[in-house]
C-alpha atoms as a PDB file:
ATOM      1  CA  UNK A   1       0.000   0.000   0.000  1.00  0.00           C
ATOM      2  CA  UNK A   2       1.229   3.538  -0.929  1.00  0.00           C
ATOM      3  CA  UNK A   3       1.250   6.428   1.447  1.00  0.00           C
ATOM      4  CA  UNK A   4       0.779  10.113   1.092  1.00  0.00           C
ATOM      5  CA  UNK A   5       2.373  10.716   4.237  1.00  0.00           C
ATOM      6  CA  UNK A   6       4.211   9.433   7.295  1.00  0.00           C
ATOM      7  CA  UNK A   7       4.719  11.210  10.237  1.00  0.00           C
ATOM      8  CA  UNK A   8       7.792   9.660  12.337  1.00  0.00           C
ATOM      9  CA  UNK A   9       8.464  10.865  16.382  1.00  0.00           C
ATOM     10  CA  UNK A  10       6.888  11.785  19.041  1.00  0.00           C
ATOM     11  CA  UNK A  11       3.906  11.043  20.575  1.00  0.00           C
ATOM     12  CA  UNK A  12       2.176  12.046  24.005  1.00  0.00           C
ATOM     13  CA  UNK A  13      -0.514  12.971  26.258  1.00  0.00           C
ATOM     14  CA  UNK A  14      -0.999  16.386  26.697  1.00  0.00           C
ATOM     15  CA  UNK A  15      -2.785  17.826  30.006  1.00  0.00           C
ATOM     16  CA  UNK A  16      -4.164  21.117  28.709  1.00  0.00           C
ATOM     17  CA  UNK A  17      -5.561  23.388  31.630  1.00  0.00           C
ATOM     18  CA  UNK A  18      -9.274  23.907  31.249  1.00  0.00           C
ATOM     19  CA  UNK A  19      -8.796  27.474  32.458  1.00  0.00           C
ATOM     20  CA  UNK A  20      -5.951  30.395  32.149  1.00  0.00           C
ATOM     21  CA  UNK A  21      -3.305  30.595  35.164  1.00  0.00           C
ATOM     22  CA  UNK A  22      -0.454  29.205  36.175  1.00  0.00           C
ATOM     23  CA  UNK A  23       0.272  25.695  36.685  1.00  0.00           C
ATOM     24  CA  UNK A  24      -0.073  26.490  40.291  1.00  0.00           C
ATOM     25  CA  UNK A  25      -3.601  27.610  40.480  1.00  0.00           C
ATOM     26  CA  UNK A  26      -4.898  25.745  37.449  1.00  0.00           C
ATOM     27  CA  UNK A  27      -7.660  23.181  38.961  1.00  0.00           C
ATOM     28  CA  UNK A  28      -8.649  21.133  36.048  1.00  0.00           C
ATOM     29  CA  UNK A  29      -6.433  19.673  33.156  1.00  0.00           C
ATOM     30  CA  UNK A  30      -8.233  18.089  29.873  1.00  0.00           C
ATOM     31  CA  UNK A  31      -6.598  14.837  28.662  1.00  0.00           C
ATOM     32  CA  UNK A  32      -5.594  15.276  24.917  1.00  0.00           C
ATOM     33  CA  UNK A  33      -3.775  13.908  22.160  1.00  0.00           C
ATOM     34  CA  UNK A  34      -0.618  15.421  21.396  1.00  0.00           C
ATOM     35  CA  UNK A  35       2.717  14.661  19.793  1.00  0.00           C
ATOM     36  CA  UNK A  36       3.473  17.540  17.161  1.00  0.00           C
ATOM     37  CA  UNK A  37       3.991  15.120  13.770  1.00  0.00           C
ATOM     38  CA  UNK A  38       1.086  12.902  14.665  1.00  0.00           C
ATOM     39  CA  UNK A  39      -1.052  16.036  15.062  1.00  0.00           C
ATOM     40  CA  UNK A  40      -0.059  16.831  11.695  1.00  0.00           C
ATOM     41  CA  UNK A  41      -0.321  12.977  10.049  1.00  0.00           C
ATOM     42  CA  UNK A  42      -4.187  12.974  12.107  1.00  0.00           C
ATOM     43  CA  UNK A  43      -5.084  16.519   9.801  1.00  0.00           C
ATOM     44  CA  UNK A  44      -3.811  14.868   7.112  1.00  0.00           C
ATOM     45  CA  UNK A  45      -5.655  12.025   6.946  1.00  0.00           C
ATOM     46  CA  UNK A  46      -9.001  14.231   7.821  1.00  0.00           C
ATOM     47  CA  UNK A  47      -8.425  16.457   4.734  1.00  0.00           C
ATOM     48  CA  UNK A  48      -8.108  12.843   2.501  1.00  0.00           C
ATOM     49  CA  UNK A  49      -4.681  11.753   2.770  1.00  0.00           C
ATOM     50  CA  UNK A  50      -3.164   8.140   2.904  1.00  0.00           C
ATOM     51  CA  UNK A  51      -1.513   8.772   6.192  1.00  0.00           C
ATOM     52  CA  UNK A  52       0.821   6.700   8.148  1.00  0.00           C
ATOM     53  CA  UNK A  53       2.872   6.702  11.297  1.00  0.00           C
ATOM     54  CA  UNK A  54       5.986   5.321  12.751  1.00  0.00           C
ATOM     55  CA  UNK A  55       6.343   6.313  16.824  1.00  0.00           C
ATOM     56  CA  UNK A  56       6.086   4.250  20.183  1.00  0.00           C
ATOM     57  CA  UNK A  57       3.805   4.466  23.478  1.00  0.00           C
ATOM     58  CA  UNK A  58       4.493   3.021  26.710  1.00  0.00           C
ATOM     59  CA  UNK A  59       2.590  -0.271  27.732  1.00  0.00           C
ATOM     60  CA  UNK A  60      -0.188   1.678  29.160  1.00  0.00           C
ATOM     61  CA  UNK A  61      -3.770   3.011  29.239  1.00  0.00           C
ATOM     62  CA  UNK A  62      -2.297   6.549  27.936  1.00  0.00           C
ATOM     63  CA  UNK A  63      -0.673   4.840  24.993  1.00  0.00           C
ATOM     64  CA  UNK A  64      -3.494   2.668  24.261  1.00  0.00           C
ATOM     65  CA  UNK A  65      -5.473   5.822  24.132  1.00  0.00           C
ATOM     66  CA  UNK A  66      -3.099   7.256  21.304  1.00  0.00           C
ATOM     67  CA  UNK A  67      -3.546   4.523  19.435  1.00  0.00           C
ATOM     68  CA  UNK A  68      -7.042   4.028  19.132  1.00  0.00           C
ATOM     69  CA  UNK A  69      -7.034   7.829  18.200  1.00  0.00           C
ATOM     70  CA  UNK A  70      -4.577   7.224  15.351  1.00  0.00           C
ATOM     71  CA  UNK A  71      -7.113   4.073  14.017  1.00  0.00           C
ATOM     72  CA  UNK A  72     -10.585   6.328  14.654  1.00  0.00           C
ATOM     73  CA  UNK A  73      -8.913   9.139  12.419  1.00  0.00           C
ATOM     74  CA  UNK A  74      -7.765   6.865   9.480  1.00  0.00           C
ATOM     75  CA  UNK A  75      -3.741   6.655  10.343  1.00  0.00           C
ATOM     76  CA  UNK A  76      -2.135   3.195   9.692  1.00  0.00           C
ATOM     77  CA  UNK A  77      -0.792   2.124  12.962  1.00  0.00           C
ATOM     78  CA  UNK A  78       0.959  -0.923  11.774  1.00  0.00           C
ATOM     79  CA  UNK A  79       4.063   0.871  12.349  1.00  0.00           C
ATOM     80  CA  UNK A  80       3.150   1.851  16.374  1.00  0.00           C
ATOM     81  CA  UNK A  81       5.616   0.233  18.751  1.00  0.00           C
ATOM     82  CA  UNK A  82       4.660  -0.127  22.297  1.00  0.00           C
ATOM     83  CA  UNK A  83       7.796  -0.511  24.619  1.00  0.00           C
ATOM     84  CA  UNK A  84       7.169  -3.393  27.052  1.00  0.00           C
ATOM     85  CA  UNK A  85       7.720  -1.433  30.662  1.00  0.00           C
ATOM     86  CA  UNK A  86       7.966   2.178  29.650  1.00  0.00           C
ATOM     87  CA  UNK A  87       5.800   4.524  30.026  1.00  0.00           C
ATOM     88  CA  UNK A  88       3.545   7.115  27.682  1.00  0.00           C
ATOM     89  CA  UNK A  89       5.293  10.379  27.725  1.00  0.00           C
ATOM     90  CA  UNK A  90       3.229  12.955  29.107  1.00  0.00           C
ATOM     91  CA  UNK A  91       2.971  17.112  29.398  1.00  0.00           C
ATOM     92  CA  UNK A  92       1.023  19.653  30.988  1.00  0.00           C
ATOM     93  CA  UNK A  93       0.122  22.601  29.083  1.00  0.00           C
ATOM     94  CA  UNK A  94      -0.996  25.789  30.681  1.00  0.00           C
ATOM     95  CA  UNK A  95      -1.598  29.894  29.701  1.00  0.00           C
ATOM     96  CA  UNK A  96       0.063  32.265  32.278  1.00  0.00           C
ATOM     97  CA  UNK A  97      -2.647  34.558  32.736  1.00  0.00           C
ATOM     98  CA  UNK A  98      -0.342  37.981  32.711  1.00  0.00           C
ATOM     99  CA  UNK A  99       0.806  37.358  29.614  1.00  0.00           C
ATOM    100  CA  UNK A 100      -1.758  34.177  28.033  1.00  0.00           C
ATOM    101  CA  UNK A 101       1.886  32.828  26.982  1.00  0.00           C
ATOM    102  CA  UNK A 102       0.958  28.989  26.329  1.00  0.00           C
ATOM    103  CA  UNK A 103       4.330  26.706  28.136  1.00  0.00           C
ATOM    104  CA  UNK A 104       4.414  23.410  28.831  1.00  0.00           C
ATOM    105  CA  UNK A 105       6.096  21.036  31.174  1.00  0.00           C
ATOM    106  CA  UNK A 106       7.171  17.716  30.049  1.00  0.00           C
ATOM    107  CA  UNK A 107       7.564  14.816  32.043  1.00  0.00           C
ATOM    108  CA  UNK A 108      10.362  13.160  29.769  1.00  0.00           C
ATOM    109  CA  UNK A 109      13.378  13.067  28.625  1.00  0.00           C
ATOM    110  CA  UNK A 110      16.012  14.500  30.311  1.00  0.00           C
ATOM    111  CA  UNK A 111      13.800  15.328  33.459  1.00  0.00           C
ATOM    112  CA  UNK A 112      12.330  11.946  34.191  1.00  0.00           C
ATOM    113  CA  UNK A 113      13.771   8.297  32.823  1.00  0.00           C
ATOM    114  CA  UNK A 114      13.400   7.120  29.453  1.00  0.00           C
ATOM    115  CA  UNK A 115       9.702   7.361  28.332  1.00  0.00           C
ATOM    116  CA  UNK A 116       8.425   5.257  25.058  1.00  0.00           C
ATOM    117  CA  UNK A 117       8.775   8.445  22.464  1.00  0.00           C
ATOM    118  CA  UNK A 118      12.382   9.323  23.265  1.00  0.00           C
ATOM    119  CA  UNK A 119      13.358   5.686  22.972  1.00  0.00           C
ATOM    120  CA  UNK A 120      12.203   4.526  19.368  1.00  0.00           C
ATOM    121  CA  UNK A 121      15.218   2.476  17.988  1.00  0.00           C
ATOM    122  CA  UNK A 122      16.938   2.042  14.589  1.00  0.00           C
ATOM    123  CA  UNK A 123      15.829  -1.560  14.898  1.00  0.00           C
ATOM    124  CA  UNK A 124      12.018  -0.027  15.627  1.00  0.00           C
ATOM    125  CA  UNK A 125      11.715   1.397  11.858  1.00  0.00           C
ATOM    126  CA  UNK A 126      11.193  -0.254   8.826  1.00  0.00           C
ATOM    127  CA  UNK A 127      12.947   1.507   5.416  1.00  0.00           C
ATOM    128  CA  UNK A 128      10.491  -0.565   3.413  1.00  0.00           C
ATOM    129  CA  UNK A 129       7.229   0.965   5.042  1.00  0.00           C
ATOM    130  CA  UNK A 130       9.022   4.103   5.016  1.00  0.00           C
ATOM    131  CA  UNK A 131       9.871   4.064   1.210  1.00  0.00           C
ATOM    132  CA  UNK A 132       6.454   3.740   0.930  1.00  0.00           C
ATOM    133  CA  UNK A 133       5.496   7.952   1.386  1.00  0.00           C
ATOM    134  CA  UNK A 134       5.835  10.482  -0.719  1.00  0.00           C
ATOM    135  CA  UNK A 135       6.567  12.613   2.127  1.00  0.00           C
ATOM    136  CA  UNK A 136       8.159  11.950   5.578  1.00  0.00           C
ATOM    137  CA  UNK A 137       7.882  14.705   8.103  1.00  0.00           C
ATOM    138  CA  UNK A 138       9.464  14.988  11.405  1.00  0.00           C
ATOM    139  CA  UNK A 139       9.901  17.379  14.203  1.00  0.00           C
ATOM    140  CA  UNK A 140      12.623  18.779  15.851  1.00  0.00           C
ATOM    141  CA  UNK A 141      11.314  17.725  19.020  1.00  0.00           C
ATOM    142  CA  UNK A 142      12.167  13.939  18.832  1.00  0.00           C
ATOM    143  CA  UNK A 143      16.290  14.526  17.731  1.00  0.00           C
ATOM    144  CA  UNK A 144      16.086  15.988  21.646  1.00  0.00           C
ATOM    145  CA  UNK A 145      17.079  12.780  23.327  1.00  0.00           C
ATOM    146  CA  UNK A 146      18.928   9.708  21.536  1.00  0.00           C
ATOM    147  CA  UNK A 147      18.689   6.966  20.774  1.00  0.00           C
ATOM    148  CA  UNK A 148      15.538   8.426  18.862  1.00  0.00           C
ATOM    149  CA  UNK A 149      17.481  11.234  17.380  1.00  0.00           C
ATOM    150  CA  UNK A 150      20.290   8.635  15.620  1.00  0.00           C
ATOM    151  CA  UNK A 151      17.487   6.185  14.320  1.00  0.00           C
ATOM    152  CA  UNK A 152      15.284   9.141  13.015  1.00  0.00           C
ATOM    153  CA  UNK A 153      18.336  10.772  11.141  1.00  0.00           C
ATOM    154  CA  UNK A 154      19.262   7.591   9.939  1.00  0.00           C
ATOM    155  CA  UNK A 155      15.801   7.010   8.510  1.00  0.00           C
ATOM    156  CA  UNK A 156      15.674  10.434   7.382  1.00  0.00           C
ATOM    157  CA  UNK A 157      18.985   9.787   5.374  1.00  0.00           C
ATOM    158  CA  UNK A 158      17.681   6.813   3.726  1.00  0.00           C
ATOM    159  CA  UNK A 159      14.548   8.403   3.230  1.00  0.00           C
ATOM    160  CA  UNK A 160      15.888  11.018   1.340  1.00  0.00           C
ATOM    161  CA  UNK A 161      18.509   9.038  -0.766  1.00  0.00           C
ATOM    162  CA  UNK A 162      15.117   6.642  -2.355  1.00  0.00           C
ATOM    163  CA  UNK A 163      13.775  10.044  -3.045  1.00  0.00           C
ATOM    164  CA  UNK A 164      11.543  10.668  -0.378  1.00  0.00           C
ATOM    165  CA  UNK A 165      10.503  14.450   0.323  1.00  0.00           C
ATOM    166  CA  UNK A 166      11.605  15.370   3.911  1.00  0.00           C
ATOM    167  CA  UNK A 167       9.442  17.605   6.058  1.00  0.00           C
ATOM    168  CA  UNK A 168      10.929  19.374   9.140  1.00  0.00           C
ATOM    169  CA  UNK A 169       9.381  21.386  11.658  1.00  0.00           C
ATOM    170  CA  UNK A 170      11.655  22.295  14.811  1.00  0.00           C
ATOM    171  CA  UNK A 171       8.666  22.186  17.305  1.00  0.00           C
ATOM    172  CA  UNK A 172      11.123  24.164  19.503  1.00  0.00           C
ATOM    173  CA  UNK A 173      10.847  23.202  23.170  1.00  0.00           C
ATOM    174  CA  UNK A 174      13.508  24.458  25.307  1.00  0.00           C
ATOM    175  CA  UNK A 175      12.362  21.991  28.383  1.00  0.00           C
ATOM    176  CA  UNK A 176      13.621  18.637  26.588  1.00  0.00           C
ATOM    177  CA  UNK A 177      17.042  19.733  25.272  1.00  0.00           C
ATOM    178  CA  UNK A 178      20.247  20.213  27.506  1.00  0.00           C
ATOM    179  CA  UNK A 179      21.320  23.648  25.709  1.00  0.00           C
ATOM    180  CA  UNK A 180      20.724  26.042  23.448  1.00  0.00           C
ATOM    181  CA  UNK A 181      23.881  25.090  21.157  1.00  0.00           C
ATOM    182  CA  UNK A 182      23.300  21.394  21.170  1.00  0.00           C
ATOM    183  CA  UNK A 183      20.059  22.289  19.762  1.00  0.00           C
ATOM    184  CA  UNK A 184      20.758  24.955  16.787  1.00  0.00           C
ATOM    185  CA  UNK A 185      23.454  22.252  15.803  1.00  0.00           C
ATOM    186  CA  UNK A 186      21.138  18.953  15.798  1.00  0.00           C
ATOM    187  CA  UNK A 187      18.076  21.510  13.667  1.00  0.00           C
ATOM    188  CA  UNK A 188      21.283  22.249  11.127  1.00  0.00           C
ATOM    189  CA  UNK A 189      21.685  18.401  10.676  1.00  0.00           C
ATOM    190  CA  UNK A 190      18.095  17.835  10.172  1.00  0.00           C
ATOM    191  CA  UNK A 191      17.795  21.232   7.750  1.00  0.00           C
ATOM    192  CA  UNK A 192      20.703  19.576   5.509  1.00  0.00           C
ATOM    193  CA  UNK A 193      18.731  16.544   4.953  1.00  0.00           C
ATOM    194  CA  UNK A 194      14.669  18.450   4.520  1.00  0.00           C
ATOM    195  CA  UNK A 195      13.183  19.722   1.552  1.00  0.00           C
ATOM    196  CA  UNK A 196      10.625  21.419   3.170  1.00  0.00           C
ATOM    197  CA  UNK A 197      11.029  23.353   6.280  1.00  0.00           C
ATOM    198  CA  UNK A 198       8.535  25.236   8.478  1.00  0.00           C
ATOM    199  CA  UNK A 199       8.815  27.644  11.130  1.00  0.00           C
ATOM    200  CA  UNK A 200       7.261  29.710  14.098  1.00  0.00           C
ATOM    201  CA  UNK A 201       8.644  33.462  14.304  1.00  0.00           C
ATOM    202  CA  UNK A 202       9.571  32.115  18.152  1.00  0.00           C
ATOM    203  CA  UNK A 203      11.352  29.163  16.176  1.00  0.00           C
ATOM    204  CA  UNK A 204      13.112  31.508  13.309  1.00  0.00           C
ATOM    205  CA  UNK A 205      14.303  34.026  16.058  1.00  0.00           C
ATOM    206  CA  UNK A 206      16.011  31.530  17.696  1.00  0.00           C
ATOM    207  CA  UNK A 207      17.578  29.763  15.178  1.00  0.00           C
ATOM    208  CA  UNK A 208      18.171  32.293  12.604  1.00  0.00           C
ATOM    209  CA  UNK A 209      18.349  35.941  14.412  1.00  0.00           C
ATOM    210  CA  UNK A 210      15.491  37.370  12.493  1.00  0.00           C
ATOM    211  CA  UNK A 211      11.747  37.282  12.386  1.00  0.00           C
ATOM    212  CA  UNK A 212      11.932  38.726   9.036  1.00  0.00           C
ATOM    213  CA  UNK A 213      10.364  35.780   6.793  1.00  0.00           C
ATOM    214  CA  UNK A 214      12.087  36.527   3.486  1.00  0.00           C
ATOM    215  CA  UNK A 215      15.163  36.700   5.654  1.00  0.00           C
ATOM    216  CA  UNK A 216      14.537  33.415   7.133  1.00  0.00           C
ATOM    217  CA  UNK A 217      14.019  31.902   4.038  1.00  0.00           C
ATOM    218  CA  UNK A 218      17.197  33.270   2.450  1.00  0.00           C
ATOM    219  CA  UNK A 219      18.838  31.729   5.655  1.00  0.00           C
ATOM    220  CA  UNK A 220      17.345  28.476   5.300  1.00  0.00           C
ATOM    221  CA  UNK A 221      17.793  28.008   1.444  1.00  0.00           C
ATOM    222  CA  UNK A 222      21.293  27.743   2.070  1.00  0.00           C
ATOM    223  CA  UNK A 223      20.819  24.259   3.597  1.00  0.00           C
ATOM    224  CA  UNK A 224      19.355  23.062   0.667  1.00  0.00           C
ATOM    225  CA  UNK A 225      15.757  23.139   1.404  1.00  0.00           C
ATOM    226  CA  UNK A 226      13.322  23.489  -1.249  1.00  0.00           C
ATOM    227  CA  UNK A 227      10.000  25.177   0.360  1.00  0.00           C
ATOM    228  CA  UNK A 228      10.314  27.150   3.496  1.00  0.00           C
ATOM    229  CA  UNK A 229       7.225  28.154   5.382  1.00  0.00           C
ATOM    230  CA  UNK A 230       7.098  30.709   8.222  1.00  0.00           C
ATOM    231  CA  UNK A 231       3.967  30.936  10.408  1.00  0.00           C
ATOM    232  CA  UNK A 232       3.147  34.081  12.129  1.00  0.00           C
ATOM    233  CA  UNK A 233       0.322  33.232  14.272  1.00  0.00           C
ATOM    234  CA  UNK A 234      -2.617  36.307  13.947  1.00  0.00           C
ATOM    235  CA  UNK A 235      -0.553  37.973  11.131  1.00  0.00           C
ATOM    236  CA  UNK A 236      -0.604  35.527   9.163  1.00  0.00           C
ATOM    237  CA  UNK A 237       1.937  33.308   6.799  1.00  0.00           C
ATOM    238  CA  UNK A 238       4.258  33.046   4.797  1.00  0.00           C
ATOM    239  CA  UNK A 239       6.015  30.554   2.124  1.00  0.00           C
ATOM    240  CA  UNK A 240       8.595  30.636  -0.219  1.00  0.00           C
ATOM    241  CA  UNK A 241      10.029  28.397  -2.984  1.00  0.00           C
ATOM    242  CA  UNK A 242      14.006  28.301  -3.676  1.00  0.00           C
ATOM    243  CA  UNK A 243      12.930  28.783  -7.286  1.00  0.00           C
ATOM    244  CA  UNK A 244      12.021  32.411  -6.057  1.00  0.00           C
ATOM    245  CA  UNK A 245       7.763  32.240  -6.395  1.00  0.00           C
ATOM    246  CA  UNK A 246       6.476  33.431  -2.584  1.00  0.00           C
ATOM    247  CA  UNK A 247       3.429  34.268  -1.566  1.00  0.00           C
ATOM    248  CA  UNK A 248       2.508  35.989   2.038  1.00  0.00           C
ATOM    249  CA  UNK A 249      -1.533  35.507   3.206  1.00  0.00           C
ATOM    250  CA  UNK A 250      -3.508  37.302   6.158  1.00  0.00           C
ATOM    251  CA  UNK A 251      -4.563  34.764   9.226  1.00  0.00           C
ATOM    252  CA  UNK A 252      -8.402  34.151   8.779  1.00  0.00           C
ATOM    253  CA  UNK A 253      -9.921  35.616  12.155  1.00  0.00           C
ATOM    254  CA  UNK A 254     -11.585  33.341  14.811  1.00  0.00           C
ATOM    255  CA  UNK A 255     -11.997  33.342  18.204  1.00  0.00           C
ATOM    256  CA  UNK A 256      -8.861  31.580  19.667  1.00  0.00           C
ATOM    257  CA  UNK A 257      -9.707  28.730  22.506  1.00  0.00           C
ATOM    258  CA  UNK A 258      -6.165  27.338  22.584  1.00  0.00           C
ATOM    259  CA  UNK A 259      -3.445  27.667  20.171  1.00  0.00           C
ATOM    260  CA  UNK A 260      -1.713  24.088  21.495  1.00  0.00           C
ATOM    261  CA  UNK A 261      -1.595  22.345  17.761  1.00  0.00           C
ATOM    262  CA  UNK A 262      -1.950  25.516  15.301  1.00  0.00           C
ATOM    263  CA  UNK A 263       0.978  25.122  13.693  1.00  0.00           C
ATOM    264  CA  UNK A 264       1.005  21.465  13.540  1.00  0.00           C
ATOM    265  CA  UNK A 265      -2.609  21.927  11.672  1.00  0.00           C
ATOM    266  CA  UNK A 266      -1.236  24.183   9.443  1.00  0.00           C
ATOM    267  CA  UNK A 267       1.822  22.227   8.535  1.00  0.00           C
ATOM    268  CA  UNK A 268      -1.140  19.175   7.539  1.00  0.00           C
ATOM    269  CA  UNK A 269      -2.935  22.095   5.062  1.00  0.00           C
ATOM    270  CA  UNK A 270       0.480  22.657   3.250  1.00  0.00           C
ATOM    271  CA  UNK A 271       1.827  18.742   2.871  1.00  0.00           C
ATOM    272  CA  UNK A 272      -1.797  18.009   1.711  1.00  0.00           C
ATOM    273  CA  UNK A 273      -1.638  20.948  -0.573  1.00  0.00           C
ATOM    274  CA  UNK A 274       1.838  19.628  -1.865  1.00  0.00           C
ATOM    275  CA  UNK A 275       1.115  16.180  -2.242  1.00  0.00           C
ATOM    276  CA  UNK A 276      -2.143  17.487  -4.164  1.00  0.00           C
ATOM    277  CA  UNK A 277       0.695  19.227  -6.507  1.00  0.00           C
ATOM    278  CA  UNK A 278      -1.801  22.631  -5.640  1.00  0.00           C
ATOM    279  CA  UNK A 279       0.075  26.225  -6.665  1.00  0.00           C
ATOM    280  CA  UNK A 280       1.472  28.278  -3.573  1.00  0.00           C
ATOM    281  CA  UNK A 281      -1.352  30.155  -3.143  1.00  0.00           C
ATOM    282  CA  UNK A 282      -3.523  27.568  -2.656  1.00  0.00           C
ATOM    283  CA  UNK A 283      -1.417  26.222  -0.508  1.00  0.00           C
ATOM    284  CA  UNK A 284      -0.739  28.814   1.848  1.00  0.00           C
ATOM    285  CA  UNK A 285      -4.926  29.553   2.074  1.00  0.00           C
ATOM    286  CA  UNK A 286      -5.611  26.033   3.177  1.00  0.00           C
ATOM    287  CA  UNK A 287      -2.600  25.745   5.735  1.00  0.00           C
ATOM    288  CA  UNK A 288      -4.037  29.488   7.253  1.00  0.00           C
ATOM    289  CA  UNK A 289      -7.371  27.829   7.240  1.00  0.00           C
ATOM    290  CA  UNK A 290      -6.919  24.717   8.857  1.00  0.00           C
ATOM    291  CA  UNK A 291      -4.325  26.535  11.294  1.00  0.00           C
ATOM    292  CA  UNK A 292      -7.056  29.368  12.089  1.00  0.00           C
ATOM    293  CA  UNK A 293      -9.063  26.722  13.030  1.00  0.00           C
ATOM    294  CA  UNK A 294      -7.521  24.217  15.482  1.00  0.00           C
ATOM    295  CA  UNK A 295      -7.316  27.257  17.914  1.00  0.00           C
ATOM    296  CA  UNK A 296     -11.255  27.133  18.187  1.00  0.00           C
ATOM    297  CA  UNK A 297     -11.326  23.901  20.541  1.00  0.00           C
ATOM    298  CA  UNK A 298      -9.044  22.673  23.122  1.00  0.00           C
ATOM    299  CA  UNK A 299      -6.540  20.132  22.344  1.00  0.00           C
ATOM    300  CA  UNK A 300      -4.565  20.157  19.239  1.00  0.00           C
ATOM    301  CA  UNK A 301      -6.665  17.696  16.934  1.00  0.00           C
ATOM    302  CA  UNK A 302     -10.080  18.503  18.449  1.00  0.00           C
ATOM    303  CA  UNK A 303     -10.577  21.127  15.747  1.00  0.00           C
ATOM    304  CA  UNK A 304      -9.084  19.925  13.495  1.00  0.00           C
ATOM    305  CA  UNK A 305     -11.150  20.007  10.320  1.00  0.00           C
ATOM    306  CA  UNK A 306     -12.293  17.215   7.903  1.00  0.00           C
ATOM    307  CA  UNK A 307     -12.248  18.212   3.747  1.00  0.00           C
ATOM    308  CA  UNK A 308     -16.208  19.372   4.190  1.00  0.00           C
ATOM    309  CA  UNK A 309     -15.858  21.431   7.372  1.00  0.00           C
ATOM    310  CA  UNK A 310     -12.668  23.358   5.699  1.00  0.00           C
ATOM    311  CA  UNK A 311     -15.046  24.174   2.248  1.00  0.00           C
ATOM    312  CA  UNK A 312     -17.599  25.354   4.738  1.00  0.00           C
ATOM    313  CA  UNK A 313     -14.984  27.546   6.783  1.00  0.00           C
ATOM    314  CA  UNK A 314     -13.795  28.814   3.195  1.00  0.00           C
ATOM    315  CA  UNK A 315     -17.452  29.356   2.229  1.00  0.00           C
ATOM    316  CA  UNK A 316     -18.727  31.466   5.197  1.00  0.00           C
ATOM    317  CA  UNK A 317     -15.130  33.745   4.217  1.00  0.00           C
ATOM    318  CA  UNK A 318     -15.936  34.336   0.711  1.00  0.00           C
ATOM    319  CA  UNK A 319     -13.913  31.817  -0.707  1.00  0.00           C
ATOM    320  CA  UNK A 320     -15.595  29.185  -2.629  1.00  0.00           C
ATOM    321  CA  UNK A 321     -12.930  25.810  -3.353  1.00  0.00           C
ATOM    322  CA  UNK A 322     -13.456  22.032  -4.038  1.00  0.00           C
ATOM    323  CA  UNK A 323     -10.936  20.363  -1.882  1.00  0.00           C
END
């Protein structure tokens, strides 16, 4: 069976606080599914893609939970490992109420002992599913901790040399890496190896200098990337081929519930918009879309919107498509 896409890291519970404050004062956390590339892979497969997955959950309730979501959205799971006596990794997400600044807290890799997502093997993924995709897309997330960073950039590296598109989205998190320059060096490494590359202006700041996007994209060309997208949040995005074409779109407004999963939704619109072979613009108007809105629900796949609720969203804001 062919895929559109396969999504390959992490994968986790995330406790998102039902109400702003601190994690102090917060009463009530919702149970969600998180994991930034399977948040992506789940959109995916809502707007019509053949999706797949290669991750692993703990031998637990938490990562049987994960995988029944993956099945109920249409995700092959044959590729789901579940580490006999680890657990599900696990975060808390809150808003600070002075500033509604969404953080997280991860219990993980390096804080805790190794959890099921940080410890997917070489031996855990198979080339020949893998070879499979059209695209691969990972996050800069899972190259935090090893051994999943060596057996993802292997894959990645094999990926790429049968012709597989690489996707790359840092999914900077500060908590799960041991410094700043260990970081910016394992992204360059990944970078070398993408042809598509996405970023948050929090995400091109730190890794570039600049939350300029034509700057970023100038930056980022020079690893050999072939489509760089910036996201920035209620202004908008931005995307850019190395052939030159760009295109810059206004965010569609909507009232914002919780932004946890925007730009993972956003990253689905554009890889279903590429695999569809659809022009830039196109592109960039369905990632804003389905990015605008995730943020209308909490969690970061309960909005996320299936091929008939996106025409409708487009409908109701003067834009009339056939997905």
């Amino acid at each position: 069976m062919s895929l559109d896409l396969i999504g390959m890291g992490e994968i986790l519970i995330d406790f998102v606080g039902t109400e702003y404050g601190s994690y102090a004062d917060v009463r009530l956390f919702q149970k969600c599914f998180g994991g930034a590339p399977m948040n992506t892979i789940v959109g995916a497969a809502r707007l019509g893609l053949k999706t797949g997955v290669v991750t692993a959950v703990g031998e637990d309730p938490f990562g049987s939970f994960l995988i029944r979501e993956l099945k109920d959205n249409g995700v092959d799971v044959s590729h789901v490992k579940i580490k006999k006596g680890m657990r599900t990794t696990i975060s808390f997400v809150a808003n600070e109420p002075e500033t509604g600044e969404r953080t997280f807290i991860f219990y993980r890799k390096p804080w805790v002992a190794g959890t099921a997502d940080s410890s997917l093997s070489v031996e855990d993924i198979d080339m020949d599913y893998i070879s499979r995709a059209k695209i691969l897309h990972i996050s800069g997330f899972a190259l935090s901790q090893n051994p999943s960073r060596k057996a993802i950039l292997d894959a990645v590296k094999r990926a790429r040399s049968l012709g597989i598109r690489i996707s790359f989205d840092p999914t900077l998190r500060l908590d799960v890496w041991r410094s700043a320059e260990t970081i910016r060096r394992i992204y360059g490494k990944a970078l070398r190896l993408s042809n598509i590359a996405t970023f948050s202006l929090e995400e091109a700041a730190f890794i570039f200098g600049t939350e300029n996007p034509e700057k970023v994209a100038k930056k980022v060309f020079k690893y050999g990337v072939e489509i760089v997208g910036v996201k920035m949040g209620s202004k908008g995005a931005f995307l850019q081929m190395k052939t030159g074409e760009k295109e810059q779109l206004p965010a569609f407004k909507v009232k914002a519930v919780d932004t946890t999963g925007a730009g993972d939704g956003w990253n689905a619109g554009l890889l279903t918009g590429l695999v569809k072979e659809w022009d830039l613009h196109m592109c960039l108007l369905v990632a804003n879309a389905v990015g605008a809105l995730v943020v209308t629900k909490r969690g970061a796949i309960t909005a996320l919107p299936y091929k008939h609720e996106l025409e409708k969203f487009l409908k109701i804001n003067g834009i009339e498509i056939l997905l």
